[in-house]
Protein backbone atom coordinates (compact mmCIF):
# COMPACT_ATOMS: atom_id res chain seq x y z
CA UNK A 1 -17.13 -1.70 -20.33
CA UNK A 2 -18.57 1.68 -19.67
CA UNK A 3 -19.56 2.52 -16.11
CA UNK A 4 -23.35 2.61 -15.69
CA UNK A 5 -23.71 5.67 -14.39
CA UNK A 6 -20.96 7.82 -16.90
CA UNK A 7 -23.24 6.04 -19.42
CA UNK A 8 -26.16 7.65 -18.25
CA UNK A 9 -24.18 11.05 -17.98
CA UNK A 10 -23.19 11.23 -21.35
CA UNK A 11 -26.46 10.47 -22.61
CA UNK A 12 -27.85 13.16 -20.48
CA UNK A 13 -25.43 15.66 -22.27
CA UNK A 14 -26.24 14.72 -25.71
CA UNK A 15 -22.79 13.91 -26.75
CA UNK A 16 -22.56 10.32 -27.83
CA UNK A 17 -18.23 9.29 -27.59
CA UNK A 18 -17.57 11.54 -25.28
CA UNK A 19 -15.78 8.81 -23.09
CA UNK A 20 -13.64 7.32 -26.00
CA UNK A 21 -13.25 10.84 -27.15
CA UNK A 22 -11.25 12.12 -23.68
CA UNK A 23 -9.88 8.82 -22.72
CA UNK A 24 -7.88 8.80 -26.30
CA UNK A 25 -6.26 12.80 -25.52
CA UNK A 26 -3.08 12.68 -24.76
CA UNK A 27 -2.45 13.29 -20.50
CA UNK A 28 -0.99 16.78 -20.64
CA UNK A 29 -4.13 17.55 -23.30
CA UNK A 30 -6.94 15.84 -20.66
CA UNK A 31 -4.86 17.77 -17.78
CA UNK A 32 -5.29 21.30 -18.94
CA UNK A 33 -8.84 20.53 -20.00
CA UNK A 34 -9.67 19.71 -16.86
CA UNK A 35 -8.24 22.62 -15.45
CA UNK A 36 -10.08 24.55 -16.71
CA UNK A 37 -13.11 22.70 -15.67
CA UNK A 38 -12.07 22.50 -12.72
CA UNK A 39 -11.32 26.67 -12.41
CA UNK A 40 -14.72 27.50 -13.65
CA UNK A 41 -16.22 25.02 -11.53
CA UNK A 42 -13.79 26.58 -8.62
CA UNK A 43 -15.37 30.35 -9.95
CA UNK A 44 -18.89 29.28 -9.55
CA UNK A 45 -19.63 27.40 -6.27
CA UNK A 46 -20.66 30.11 -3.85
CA UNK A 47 -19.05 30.22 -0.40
CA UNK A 48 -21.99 29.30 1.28
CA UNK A 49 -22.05 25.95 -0.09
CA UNK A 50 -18.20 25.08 0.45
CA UNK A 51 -19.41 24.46 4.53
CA UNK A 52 -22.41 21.79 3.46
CA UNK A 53 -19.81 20.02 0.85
CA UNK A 54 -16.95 19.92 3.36
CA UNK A 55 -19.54 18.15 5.72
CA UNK A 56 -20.56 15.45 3.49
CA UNK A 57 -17.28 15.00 2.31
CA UNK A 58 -15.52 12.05 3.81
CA UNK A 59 -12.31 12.44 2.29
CA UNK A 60 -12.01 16.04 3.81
CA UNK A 61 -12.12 15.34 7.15
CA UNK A 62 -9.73 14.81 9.73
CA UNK A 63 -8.91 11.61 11.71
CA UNK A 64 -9.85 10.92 15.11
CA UNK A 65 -6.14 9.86 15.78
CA UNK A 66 -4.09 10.93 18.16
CA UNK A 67 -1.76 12.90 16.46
CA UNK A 68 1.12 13.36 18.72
CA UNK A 69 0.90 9.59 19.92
CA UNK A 70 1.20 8.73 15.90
CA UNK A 71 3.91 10.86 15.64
CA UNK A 72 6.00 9.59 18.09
CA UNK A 73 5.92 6.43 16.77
CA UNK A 74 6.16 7.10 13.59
CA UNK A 75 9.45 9.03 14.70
CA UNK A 76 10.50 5.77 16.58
CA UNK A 77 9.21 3.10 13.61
CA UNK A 78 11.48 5.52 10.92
CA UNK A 79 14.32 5.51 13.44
CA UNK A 80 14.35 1.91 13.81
CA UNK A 81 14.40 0.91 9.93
CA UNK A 82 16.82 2.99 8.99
CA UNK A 83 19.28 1.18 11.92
CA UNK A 84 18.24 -2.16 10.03
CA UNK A 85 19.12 -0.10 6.39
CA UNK A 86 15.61 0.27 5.29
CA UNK A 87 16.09 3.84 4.40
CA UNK A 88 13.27 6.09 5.27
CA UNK A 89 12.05 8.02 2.18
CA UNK A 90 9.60 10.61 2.47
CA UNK A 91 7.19 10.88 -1.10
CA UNK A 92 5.35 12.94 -2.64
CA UNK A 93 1.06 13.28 -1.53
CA UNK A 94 0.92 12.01 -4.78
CA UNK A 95 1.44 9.37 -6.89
CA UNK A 96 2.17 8.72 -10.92
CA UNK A 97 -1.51 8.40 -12.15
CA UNK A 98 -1.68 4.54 -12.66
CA UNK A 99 0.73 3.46 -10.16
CA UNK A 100 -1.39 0.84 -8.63
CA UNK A 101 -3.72 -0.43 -11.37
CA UNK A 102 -1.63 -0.65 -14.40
CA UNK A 103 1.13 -2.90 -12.16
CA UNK A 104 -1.45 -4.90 -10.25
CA UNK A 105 -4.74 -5.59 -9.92
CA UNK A 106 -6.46 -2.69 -8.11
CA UNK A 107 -9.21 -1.00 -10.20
CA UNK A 108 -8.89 2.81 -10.81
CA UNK A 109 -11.92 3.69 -9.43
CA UNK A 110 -10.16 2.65 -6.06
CA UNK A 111 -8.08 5.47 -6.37
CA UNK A 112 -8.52 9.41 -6.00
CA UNK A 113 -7.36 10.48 -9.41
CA UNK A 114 -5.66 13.80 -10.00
CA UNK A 115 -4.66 15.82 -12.89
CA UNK A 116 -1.26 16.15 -13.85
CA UNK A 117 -0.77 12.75 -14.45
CA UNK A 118 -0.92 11.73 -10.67
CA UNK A 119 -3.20 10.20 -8.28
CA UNK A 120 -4.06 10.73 -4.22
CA UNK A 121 -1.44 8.40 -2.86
CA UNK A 122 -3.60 5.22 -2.04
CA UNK A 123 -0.56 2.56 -1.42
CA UNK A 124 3.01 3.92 -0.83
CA UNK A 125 4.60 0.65 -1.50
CA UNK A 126 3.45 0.73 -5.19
CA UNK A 127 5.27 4.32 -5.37
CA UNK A 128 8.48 2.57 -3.53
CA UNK A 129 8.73 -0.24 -5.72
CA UNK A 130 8.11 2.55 -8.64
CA UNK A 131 11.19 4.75 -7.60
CA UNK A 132 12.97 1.40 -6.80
CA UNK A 133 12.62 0.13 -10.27
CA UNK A 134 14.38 3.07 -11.29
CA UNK A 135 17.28 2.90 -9.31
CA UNK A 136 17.52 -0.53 -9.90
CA UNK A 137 17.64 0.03 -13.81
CA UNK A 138 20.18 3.19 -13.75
CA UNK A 139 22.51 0.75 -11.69
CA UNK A 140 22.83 -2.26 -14.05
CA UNK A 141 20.50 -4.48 -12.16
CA UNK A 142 23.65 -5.81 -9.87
CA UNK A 143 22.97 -8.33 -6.75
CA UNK A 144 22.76 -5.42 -4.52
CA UNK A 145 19.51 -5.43 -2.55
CA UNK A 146 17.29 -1.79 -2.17
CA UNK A 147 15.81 -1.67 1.26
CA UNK A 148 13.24 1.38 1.21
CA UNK A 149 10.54 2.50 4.44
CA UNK A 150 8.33 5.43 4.57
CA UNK A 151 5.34 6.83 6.54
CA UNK A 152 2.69 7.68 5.01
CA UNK A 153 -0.99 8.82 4.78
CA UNK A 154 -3.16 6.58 2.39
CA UNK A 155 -6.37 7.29 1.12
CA UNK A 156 -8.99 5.19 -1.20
CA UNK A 157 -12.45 5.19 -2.31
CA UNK A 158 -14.00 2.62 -0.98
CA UNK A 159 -16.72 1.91 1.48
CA UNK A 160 -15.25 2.48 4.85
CA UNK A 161 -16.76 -1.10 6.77
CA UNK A 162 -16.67 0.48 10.49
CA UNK A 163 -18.35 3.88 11.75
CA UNK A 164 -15.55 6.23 12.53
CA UNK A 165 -13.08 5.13 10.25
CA UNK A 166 -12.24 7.42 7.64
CA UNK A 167 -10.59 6.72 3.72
CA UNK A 168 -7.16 8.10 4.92
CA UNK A 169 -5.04 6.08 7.45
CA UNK A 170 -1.32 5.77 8.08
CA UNK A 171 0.71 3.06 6.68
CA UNK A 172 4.53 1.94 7.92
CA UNK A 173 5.76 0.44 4.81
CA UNK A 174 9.26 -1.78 3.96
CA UNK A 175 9.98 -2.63 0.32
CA UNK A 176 12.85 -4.78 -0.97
CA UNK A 177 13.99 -4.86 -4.28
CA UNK A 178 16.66 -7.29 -5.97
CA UNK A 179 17.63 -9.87 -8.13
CA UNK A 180 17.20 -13.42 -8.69
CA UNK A 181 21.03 -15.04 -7.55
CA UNK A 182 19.70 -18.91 -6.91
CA UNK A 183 18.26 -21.00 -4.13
CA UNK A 184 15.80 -18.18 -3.38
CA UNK A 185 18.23 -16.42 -1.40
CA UNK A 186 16.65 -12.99 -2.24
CA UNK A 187 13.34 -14.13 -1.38
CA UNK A 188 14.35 -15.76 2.00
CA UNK A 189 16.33 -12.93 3.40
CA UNK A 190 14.19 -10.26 2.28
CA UNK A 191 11.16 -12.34 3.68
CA UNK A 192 12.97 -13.00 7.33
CA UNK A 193 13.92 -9.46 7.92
CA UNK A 194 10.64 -7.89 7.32
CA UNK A 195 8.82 -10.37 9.32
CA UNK A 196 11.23 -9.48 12.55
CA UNK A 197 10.90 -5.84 12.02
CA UNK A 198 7.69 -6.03 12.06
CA UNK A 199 7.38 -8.35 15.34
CA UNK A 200 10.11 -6.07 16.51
CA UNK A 201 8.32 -2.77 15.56
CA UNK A 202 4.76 -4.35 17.74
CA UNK A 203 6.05 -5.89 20.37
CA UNK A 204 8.77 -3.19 21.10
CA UNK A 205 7.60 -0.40 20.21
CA UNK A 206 3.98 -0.87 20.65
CA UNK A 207 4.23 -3.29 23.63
CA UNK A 208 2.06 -5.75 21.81
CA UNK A 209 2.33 -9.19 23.65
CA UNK A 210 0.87 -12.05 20.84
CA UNK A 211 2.08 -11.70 17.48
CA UNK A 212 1.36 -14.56 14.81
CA UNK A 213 2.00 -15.07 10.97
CA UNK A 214 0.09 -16.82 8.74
CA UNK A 215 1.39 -17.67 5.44
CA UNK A 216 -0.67 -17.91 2.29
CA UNK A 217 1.00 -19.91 -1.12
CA UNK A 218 0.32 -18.08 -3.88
CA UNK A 219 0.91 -18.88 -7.73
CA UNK A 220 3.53 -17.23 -9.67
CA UNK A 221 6.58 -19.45 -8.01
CA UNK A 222 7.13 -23.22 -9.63
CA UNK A 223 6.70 -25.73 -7.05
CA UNK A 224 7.02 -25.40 -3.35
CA UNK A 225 10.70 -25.14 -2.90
CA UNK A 226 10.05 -21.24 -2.13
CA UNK A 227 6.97 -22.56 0.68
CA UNK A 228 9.10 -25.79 1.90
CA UNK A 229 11.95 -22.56 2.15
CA UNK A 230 9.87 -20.50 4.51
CA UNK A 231 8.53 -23.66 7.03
CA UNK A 232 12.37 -24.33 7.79
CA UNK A 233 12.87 -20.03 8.30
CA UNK A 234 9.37 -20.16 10.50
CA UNK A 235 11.29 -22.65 12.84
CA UNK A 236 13.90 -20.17 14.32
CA UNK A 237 11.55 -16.99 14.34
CA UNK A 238 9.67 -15.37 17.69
CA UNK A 239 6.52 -15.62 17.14
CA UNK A 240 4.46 -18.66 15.75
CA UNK A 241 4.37 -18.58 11.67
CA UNK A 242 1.72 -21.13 10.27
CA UNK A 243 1.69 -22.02 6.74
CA UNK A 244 -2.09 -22.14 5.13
CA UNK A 245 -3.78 -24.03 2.39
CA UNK A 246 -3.21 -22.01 -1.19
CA UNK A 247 -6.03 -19.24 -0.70
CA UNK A 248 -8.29 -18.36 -4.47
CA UNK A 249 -5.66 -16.63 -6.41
CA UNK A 250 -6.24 -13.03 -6.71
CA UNK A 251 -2.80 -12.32 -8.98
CA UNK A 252 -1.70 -9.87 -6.77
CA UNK A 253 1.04 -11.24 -4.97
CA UNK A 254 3.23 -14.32 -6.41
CA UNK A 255 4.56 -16.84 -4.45
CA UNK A 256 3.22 -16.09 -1.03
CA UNK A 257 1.33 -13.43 0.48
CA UNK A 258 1.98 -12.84 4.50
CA UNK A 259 -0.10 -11.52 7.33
CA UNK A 260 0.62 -10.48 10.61
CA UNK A 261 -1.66 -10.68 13.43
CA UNK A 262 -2.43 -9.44 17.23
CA UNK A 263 -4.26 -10.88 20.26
CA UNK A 264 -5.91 -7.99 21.83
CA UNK A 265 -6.51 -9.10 25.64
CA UNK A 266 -10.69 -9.58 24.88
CA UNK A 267 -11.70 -10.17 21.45
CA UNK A 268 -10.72 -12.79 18.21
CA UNK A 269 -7.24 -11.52 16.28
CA UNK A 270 -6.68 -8.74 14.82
CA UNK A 271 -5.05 -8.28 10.84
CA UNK A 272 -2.44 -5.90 11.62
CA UNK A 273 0.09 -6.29 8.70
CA UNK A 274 -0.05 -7.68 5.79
CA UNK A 275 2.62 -8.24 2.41
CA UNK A 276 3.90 -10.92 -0.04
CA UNK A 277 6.04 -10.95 -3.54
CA UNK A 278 4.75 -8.81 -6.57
CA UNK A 279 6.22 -8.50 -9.59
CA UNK A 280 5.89 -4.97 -9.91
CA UNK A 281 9.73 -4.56 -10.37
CA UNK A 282 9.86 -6.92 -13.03
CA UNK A 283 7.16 -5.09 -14.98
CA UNK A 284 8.15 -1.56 -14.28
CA UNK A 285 11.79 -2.52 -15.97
CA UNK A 286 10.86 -5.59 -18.44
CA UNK A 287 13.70 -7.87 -16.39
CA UNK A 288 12.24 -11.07 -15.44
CA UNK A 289 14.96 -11.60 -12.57
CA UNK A 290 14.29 -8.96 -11.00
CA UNK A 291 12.69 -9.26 -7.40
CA UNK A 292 10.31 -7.56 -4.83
CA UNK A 293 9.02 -7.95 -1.58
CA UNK A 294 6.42 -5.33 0.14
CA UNK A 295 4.76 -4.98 2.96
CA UNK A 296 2.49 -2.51 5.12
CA UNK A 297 1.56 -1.88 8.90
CA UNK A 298 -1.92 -0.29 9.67
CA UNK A 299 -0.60 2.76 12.09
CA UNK A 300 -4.10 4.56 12.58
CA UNK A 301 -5.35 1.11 13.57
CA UNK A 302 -2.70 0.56 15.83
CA UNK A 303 -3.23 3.48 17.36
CA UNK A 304 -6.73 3.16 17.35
CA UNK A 305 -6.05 -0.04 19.50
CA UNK A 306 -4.18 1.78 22.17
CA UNK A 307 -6.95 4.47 22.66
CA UNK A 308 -9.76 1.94 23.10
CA UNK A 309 -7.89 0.05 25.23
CA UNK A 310 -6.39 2.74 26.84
CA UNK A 311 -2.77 0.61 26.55
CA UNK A 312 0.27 2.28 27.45
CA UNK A 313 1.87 1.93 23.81
């Protein structure tokens, strides 16, 4: 269904199909077009109103982060994973145009969309899982698990819910990819290692005292051998893991989705990680046995944390 408002546009203009007309062009076609658009629109906007449109722009301004402080752990985080052999990879600013809605369930209008085929990176473990698939393919889709991390800045278009908080934030990201051997053994030791690196990652490197996991059943897995798999892991891990009713399915993650949470000294929990199963992999390269586990930790709000509580992260 057409949007609303690029309804109203196009009826404005006079030039009924306009939508259907672009949207059928091939990429490289719609790219250069809107090049040009863009280069003309570039030619005409006088400097004195570049100021006022920086201003209202949201996605042009800077964090209130504390940039050194992020690096540094950042540094530390990367240094960390790639000691447990999730190998730091540093990508691109951008993203293959499509990456996250055409493999999940993330609308487009979500996402900063670009020309030349790419988009404004808005989740790094969709471009991961992307490369992953890839490698995967070239190398004969053998029991060999991929462990992948990055850093790196997000940004969306959506509503930011809090004052102060801007559409670009940092994301630590792990993604596993692999293939189905039996007895969910990918899914089990992908699962347990990213849940201790990330209770490793807060409570080591960010001195974080309370840690919990909550994990939420998800379709996508036939019956609860994976779940009843994870309550006997949960026993021997650090921090309490609690398994919760099956939440409304929103087909994003199969099997299980996982979040991580903090106790801040005053104040209820806070969501501080979050992940679960896709089957991005197994779209990406048409291979129903392959496997893939994500999963993200919110940096800026991390550090966030530690400047209004003045912690000594």
């Amino acid at each position: 269904m057409t949007d609303l408002i690029a309804q109203k546009i196009i009826e404005k203009m006079g030039v009924p199909g306009m939508l259907e007309a672009l949207s059928s062009v091939s990429g490289s076609d719609l790219s250069s077009l809107l090049m040009e658009v863009f280069r003309l629109r570039a030619e005409q906007m006088p400097v004195s109103s570049l100021l006022q449109q920086y201003q209202r722009n949201a996605f042009a301004q800077p964090a209130d982060t504390d940039m050194v402080l992020l690096l540094e752990k950042e540094l530390a985080i990367l240094r960390y994973l790639r000691e447990q052999d999730y190998q730091p990879l540093e990508l691109s600013p951008v993203g293959q145009f499509g990456s996250c809605a055409v493999v999940g369930t993330v609308s487009q209008n979500k996402i900063v969309s670009a020309i030349r085929h790419t988009e404004v990176m808005a989740d790094a473990t969709n471009a991961l899982a992307l490369h992953m698939a890839g490698l995967r393919s070239a190398g004969g889709f053998n029991s060999e698990i991929l462990r992948y991390s990055t850093v790196h800045r997000h940004i969306r278009a959506m509503r930011m819910p809090v004052k102060g908080y801007t559409p670009h934030f940092k994301v630590a990201c792990m993604v596993a990819a692999g293939k189905d051997t039996g007895n969910y053994s990918f899914e089990l030791t992908a699962i347990k290692e990213q849940l201790l690196h990330t209770y490793w990652l807060l409570t080591v490197i960010f001195a974080i005292q309370q840690v919990s996991v909550k994990i939420i059943p998800r379709s996508g897995y036939p019956g609860d051998t994976l779940i009843s798999g994870i309550r006997e892991l949960a026993a021997g891990m650090p921090m309490k893991v609690t398994v919760e009713p099956p939440a409304e399915e929103n087909n994003y993650y199969k099997g299980l989705q996982f979040k991580v949470l903090i106790q801040p000294e005053q104040g209820p929990e806070m969501e501080i990680a979050d992940g679960g199963f896709t089957d991005w992999t197994q779209q990406l390269t048409g291979n129903r046995k392959e496997r893939c586990l994500i999963s993200g930790i919110g940096l800026s709000l991390l550090i966030k944390y530690a400047q209004h509580h003045q912690s000594n992260i």
